[in-house]
C-alpha atoms as a PDB file:
ATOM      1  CA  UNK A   1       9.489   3.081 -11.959  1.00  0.00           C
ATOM      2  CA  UNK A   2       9.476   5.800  -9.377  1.00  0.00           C
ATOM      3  CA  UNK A   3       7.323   5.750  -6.012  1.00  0.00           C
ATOM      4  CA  UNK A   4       5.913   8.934  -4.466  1.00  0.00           C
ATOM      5  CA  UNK A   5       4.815   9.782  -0.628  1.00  0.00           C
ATOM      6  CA  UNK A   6       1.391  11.483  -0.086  1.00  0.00           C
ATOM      7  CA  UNK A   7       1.527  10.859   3.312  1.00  0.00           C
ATOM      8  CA  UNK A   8       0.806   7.642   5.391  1.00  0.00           C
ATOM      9  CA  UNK A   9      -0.232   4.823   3.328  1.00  0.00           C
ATOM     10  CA  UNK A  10      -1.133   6.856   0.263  1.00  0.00           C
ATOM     11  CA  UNK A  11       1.863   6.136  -2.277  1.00  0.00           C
ATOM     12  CA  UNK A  12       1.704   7.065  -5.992  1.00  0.00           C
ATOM     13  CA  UNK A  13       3.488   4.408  -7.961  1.00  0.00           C
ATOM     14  CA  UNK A  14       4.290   5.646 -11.454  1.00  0.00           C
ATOM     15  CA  UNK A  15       5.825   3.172 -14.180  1.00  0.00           C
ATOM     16  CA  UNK A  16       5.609   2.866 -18.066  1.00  0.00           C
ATOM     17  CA  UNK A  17       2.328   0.946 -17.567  1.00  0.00           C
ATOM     18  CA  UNK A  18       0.360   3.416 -15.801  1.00  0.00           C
ATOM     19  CA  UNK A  19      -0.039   4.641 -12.591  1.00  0.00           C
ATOM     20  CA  UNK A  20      -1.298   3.444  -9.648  1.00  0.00           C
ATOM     21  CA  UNK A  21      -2.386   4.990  -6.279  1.00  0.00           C
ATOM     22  CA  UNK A  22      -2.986   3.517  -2.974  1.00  0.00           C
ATOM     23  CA  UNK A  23      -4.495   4.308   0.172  1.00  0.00           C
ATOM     24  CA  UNK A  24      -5.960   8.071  -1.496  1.00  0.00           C
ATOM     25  CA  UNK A  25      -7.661   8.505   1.779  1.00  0.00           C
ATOM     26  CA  UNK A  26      -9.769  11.926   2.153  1.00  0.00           C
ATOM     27  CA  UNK A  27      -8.574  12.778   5.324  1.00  0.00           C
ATOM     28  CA  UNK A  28      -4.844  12.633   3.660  1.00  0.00           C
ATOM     29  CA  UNK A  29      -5.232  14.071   0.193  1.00  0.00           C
ATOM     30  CA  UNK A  30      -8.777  15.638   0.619  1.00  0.00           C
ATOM     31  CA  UNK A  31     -12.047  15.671  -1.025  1.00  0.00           C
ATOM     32  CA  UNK A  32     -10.533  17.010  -3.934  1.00  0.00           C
ATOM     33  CA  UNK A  33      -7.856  14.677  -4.198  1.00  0.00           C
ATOM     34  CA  UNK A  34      -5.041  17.819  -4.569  1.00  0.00           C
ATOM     35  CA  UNK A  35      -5.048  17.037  -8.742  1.00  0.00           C
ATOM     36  CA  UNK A  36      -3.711  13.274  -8.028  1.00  0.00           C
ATOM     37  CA  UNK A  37      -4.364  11.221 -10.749  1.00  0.00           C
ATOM     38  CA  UNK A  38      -3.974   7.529 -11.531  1.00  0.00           C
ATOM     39  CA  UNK A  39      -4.961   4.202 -13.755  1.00  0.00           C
ATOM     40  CA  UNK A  40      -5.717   2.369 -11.133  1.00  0.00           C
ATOM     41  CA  UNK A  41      -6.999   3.530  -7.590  1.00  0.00           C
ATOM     42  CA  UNK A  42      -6.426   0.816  -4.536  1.00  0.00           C
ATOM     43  CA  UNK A  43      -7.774   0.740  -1.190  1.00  0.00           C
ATOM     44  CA  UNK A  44      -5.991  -1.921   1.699  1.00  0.00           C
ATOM     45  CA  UNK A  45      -8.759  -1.131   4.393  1.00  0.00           C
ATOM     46  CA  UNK A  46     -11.257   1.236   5.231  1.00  0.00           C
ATOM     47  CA  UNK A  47      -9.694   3.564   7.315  1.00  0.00           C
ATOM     48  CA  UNK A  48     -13.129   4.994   8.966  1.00  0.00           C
ATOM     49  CA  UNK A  49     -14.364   4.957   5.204  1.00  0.00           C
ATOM     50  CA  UNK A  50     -17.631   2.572   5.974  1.00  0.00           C
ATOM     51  CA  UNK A  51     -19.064   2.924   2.483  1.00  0.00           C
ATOM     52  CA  UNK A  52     -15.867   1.802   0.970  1.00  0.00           C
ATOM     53  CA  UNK A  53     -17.606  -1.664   2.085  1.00  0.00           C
ATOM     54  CA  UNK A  54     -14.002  -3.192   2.810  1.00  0.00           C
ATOM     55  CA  UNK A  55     -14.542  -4.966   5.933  1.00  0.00           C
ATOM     56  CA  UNK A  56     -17.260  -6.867   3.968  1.00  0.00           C
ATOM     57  CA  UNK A  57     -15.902 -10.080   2.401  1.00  0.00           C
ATOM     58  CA  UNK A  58     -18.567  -9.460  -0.419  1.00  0.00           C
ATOM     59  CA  UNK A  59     -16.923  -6.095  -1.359  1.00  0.00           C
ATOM     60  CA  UNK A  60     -16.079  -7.689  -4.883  1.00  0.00           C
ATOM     61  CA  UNK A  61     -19.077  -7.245  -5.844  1.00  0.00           C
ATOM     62  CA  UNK A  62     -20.107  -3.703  -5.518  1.00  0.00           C
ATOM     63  CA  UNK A  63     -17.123  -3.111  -7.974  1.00  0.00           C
ATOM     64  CA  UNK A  64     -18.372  -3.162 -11.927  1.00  0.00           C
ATOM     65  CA  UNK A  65     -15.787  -5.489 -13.307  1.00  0.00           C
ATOM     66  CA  UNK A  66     -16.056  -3.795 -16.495  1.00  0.00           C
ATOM     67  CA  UNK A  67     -15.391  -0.526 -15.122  1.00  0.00           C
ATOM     68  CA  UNK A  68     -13.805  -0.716 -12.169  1.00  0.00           C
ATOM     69  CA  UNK A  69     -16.010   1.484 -10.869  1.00  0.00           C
ATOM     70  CA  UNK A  70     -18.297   1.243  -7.536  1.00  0.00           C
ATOM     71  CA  UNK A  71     -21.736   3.017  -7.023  1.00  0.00           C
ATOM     72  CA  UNK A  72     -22.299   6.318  -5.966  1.00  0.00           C
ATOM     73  CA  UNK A  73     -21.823   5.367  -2.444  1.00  0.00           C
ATOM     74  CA  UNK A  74     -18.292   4.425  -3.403  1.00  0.00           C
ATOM     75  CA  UNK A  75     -17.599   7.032  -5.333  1.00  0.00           C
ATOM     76  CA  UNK A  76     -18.839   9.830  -3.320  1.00  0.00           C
ATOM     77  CA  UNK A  77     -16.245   8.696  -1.090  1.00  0.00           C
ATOM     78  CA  UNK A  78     -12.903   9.178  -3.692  1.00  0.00           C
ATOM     79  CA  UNK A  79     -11.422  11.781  -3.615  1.00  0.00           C
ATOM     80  CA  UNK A  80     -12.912  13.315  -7.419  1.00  0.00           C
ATOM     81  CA  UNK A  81      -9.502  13.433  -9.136  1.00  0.00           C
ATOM     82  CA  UNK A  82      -8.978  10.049  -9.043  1.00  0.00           C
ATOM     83  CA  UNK A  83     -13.121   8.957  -9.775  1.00  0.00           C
ATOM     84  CA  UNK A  84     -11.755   8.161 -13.397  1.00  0.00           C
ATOM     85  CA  UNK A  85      -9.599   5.326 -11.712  1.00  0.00           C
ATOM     86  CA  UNK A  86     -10.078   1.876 -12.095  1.00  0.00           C
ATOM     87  CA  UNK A  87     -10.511   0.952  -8.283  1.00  0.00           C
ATOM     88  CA  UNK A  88      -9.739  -2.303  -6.252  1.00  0.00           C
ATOM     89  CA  UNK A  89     -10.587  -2.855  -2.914  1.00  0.00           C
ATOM     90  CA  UNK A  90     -10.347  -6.692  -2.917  1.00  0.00           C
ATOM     91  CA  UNK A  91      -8.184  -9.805  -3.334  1.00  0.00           C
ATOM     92  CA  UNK A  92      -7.589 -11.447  -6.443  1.00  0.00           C
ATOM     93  CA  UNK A  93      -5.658 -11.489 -10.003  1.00  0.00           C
ATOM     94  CA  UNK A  94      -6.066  -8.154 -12.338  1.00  0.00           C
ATOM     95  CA  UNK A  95      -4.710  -7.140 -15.544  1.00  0.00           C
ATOM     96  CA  UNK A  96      -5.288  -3.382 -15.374  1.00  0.00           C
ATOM     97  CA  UNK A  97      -3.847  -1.147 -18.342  1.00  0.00           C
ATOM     98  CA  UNK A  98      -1.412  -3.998 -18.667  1.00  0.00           C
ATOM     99  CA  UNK A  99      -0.700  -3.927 -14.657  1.00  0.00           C
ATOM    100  CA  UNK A 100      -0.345  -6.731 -13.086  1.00  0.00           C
ATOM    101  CA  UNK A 101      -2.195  -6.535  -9.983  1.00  0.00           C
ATOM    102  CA  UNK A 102      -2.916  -9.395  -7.012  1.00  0.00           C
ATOM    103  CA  UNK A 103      -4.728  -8.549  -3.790  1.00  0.00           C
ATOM    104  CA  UNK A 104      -3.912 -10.812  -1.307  1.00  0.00           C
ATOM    105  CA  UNK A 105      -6.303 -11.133   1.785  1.00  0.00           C
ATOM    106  CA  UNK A 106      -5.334 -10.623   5.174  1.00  0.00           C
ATOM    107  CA  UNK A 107      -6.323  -9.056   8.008  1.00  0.00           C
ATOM    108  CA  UNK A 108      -5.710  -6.024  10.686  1.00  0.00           C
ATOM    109  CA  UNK A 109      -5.310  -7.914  13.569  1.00  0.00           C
ATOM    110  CA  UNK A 110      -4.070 -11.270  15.071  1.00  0.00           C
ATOM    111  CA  UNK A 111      -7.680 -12.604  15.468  1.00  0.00           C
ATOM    112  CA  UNK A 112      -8.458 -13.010  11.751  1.00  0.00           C
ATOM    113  CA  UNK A 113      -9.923  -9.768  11.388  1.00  0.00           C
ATOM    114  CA  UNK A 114     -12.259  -9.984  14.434  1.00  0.00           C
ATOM    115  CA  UNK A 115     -11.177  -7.042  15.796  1.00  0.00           C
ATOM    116  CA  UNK A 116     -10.185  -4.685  13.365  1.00  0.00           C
ATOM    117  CA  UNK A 117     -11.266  -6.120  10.007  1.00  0.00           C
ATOM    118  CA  UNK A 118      -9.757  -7.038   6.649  1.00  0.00           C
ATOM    119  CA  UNK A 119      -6.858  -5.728   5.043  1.00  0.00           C
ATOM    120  CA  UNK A 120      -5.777  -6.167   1.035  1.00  0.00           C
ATOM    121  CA  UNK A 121      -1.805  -6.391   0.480  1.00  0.00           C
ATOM    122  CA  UNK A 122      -1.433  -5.504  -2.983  1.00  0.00           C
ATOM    123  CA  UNK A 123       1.321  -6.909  -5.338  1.00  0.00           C
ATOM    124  CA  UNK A 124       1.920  -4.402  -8.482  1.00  0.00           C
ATOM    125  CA  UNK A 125       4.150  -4.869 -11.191  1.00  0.00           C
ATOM    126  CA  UNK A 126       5.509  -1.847 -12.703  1.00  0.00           C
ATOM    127  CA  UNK A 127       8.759  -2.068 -14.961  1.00  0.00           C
ATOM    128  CA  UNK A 128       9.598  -5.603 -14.478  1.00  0.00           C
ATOM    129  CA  UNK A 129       9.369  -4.565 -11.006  1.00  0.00           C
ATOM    130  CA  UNK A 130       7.704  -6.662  -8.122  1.00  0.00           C
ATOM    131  CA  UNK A 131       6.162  -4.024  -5.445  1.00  0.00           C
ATOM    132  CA  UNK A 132       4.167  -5.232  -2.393  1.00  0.00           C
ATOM    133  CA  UNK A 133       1.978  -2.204  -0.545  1.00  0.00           C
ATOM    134  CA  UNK A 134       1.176  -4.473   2.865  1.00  0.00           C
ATOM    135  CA  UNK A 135      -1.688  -1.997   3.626  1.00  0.00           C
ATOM    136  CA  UNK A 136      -2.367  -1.625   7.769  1.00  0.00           C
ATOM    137  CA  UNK A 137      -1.467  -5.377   7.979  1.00  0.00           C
ATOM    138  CA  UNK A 138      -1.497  -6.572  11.902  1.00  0.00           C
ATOM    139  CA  UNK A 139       0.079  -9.976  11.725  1.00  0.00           C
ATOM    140  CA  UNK A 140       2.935 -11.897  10.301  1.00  0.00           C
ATOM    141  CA  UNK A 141       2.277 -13.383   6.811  1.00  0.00           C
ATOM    142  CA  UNK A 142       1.479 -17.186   6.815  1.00  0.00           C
ATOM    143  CA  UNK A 143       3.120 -19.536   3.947  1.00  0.00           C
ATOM    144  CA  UNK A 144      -0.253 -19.333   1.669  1.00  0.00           C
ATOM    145  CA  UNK A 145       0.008 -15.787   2.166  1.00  0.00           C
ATOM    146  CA  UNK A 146       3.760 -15.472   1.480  1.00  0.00           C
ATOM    147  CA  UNK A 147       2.910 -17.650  -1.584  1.00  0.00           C
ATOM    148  CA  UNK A 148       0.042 -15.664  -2.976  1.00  0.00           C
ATOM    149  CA  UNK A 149       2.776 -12.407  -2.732  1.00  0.00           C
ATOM    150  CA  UNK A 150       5.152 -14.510  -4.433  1.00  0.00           C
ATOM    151  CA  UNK A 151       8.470 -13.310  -4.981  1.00  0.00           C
ATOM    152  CA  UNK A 152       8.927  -9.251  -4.679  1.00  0.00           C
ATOM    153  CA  UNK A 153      11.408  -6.548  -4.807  1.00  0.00           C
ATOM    154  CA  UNK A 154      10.123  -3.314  -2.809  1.00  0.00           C
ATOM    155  CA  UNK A 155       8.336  -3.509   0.396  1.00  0.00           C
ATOM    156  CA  UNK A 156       5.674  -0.791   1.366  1.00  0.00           C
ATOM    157  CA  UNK A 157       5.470  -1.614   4.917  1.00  0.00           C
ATOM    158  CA  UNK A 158       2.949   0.664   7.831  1.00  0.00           C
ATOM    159  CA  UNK A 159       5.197   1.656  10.566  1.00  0.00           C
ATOM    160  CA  UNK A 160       2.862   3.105  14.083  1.00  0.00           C
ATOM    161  CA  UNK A 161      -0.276   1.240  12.823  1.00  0.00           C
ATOM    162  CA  UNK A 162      -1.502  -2.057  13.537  1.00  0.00           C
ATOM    163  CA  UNK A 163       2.164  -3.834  14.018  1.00  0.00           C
ATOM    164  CA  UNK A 164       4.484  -2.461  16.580  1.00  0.00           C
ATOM    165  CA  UNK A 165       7.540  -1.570  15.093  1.00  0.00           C
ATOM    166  CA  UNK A 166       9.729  -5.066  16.227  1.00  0.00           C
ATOM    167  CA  UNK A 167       6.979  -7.282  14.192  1.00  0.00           C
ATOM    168  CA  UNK A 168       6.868  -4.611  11.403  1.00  0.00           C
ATOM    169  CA  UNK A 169      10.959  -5.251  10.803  1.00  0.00           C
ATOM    170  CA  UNK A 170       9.833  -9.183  10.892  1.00  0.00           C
ATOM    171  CA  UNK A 171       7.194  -8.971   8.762  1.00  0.00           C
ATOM    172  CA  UNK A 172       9.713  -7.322   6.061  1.00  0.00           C
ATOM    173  CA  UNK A 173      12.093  -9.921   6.819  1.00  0.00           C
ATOM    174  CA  UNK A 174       9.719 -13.037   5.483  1.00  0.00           C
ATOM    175  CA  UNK A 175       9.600 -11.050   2.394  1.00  0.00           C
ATOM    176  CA  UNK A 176      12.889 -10.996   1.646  1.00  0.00           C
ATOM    177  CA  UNK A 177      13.038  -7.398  -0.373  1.00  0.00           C
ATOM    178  CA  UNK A 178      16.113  -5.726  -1.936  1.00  0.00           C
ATOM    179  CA  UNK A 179      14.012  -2.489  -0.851  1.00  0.00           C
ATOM    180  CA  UNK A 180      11.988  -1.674   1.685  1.00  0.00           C
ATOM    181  CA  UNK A 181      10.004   1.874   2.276  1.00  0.00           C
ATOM    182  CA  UNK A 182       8.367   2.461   5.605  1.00  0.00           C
ATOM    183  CA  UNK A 183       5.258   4.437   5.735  1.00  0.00           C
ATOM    184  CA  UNK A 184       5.017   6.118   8.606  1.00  0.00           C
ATOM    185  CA  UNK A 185       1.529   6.390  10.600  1.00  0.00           C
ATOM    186  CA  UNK A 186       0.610   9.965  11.463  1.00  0.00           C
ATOM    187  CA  UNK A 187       0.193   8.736  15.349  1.00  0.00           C
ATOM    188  CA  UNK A 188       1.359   9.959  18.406  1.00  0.00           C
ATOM    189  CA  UNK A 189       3.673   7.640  18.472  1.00  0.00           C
ATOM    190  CA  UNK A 190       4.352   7.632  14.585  1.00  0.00           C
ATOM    191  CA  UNK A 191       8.141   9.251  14.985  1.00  0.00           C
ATOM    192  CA  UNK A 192       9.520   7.012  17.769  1.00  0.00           C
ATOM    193  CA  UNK A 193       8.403   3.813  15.863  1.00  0.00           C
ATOM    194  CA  UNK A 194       9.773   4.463  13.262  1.00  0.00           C
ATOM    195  CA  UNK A 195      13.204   5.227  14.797  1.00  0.00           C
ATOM    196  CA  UNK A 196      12.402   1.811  16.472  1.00  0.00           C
ATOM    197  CA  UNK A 197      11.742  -0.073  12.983  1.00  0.00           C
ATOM    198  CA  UNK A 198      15.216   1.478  11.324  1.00  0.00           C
ATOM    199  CA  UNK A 199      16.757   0.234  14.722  1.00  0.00           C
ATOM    200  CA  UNK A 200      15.509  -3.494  14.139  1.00  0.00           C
ATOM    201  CA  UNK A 201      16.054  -3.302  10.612  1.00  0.00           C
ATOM    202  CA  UNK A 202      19.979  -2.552  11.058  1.00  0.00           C
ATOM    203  CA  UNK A 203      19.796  -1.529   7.101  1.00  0.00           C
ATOM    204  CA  UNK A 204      21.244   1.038   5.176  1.00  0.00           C
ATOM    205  CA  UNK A 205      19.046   4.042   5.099  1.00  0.00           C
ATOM    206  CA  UNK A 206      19.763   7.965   4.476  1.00  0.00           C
ATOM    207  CA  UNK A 207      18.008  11.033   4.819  1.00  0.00           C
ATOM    208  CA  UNK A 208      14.403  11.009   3.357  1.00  0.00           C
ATOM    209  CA  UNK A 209      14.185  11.805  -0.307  1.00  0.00           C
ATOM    210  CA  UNK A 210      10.898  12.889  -2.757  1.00  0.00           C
ATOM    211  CA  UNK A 211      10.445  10.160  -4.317  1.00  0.00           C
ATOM    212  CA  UNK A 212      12.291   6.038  -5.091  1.00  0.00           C
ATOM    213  CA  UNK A 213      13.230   5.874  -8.541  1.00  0.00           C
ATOM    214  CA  UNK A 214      14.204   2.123  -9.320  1.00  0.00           C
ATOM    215  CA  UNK A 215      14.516  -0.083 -12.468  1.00  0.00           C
ATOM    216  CA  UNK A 216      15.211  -3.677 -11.902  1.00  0.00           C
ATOM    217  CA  UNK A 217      18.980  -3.365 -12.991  1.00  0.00           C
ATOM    218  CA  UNK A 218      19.453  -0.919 -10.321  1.00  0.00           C
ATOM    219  CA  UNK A 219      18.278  -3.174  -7.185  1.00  0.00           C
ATOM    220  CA  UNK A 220      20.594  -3.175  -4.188  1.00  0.00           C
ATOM    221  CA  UNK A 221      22.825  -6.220  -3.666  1.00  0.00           C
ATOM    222  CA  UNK A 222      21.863  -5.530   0.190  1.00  0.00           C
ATOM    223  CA  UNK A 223      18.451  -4.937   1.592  1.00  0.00           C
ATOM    224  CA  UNK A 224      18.432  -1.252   1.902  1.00  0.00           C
ATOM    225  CA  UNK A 225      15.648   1.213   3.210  1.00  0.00           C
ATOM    226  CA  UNK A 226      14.281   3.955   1.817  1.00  0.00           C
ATOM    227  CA  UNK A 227      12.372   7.389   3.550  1.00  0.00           C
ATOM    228  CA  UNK A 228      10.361   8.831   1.378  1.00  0.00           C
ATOM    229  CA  UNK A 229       9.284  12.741   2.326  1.00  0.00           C
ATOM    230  CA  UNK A 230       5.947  12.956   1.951  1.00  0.00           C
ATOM    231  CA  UNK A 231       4.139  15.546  -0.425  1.00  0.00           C
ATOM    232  CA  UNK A 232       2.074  18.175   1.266  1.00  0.00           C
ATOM    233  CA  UNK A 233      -0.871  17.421   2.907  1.00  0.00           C
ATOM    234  CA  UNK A 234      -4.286  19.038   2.038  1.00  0.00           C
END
């Protein structure tokens, strides 16, 4: 199974399964979605992306369960290399091209979503490996949420968005992850939390590489962080 940076939240996760995308934002990949294909297409939180319909706890329903596919109002919104997707942008159990896929809900601030909305985590797994994509989470998971998750082995964690960096590192920790990749937030003060997060993570990290390729034999014995470089932009 290998993982791939597109920038931000937008990962490419490619295993023997499928593929899956997350986060395919316009504003990171474009309109045209820069030829990125996938299986399955997620989306954690709207991102400014209103007729996505994810801060609506009815957004289940706008997706065809047959297809996977929303109306055009969804639609007109992905980017159009990835339309053929199957897309989720809401919590529950899915068996996707033989992907296992949970969406777990939880929220972008401390206030159960009153300030900034809902946000999906998404559990994926690819290889006989357990990957968690926490989305623009803003608060530490509670035990039903932990236990929805489960057990998993890679951490996608936001680094500069709705957690500062200290609570980002704890957040990671309840998980419990052999690996852990930080996706960095394309803020103004992206860079320095970051540098913040490695420093609370006190984890074995090196320079930022193209892309995590993992099997489930090949797991750290320590919890070790990975950069990914991400893939240029639009």
């Amino acid at each position: 199974m290998e993982i791939t940076s597109y920038g931000e939240t937008c990962l490419r996760m490619r295993g023997k399964e499928g593929v899956v995308v997350t986060d395919a934002f316009q504003r990171i990949v474009g309109p045209t979605g820069r030829g990125l294909t996938a299986d399955i297409l997620t989306y954690s939180h709207p991102d400014g992306q209103s007729s996505l319909g994810l801060d609506a706890p009815a957004a289940a329903l706008r997706i065809d369960k047959a297809t996977g596919r929303g109306p055009s109002k969804i639609g007109a919104r992905v980017p159009t290399s990835l339309e053929s997707a199957f897309l989720l942008d809401s919590p529950g159990e899915y068996d996707v091209h033989e992907i296992l896929v949970t969406g777990v809900r939880t929220f972008r601030d401390e206030k159960q979503g009153t300030e900034r909305g809902f946000n999906t985590c998404f559990v994926f797994e690819l290889d006989g490996v357990h990957i968690v994509h926490l989305g623009d989470v803003g608060h530490l998971l509670t035990e039903d949420e932990l236990g929805d998750i489960g057990s998993v082995d890679v951490v996608c964690v936001a680094v500069g968005g709705s957690l500062p960096a200290a609570k980002a590192a704890e957040l990671v920790a309840q998980l419990d992850a052999d690996l852990v990749v930080p996706m960095a937030l394309d803020s103004a003060d992206g860079k320095a939390e970051l540098d913040k997060f490695l420093h609370e993570m006190s984890a074995q990290h090196g320079e930022a590489v193209p892309k995590l390729s993992v099997t489930h034999s090949s797991l750290p014995a320590e919890t070790t962080v990975v950069l990914l470089e991400p893939r240029g932009r639009s």
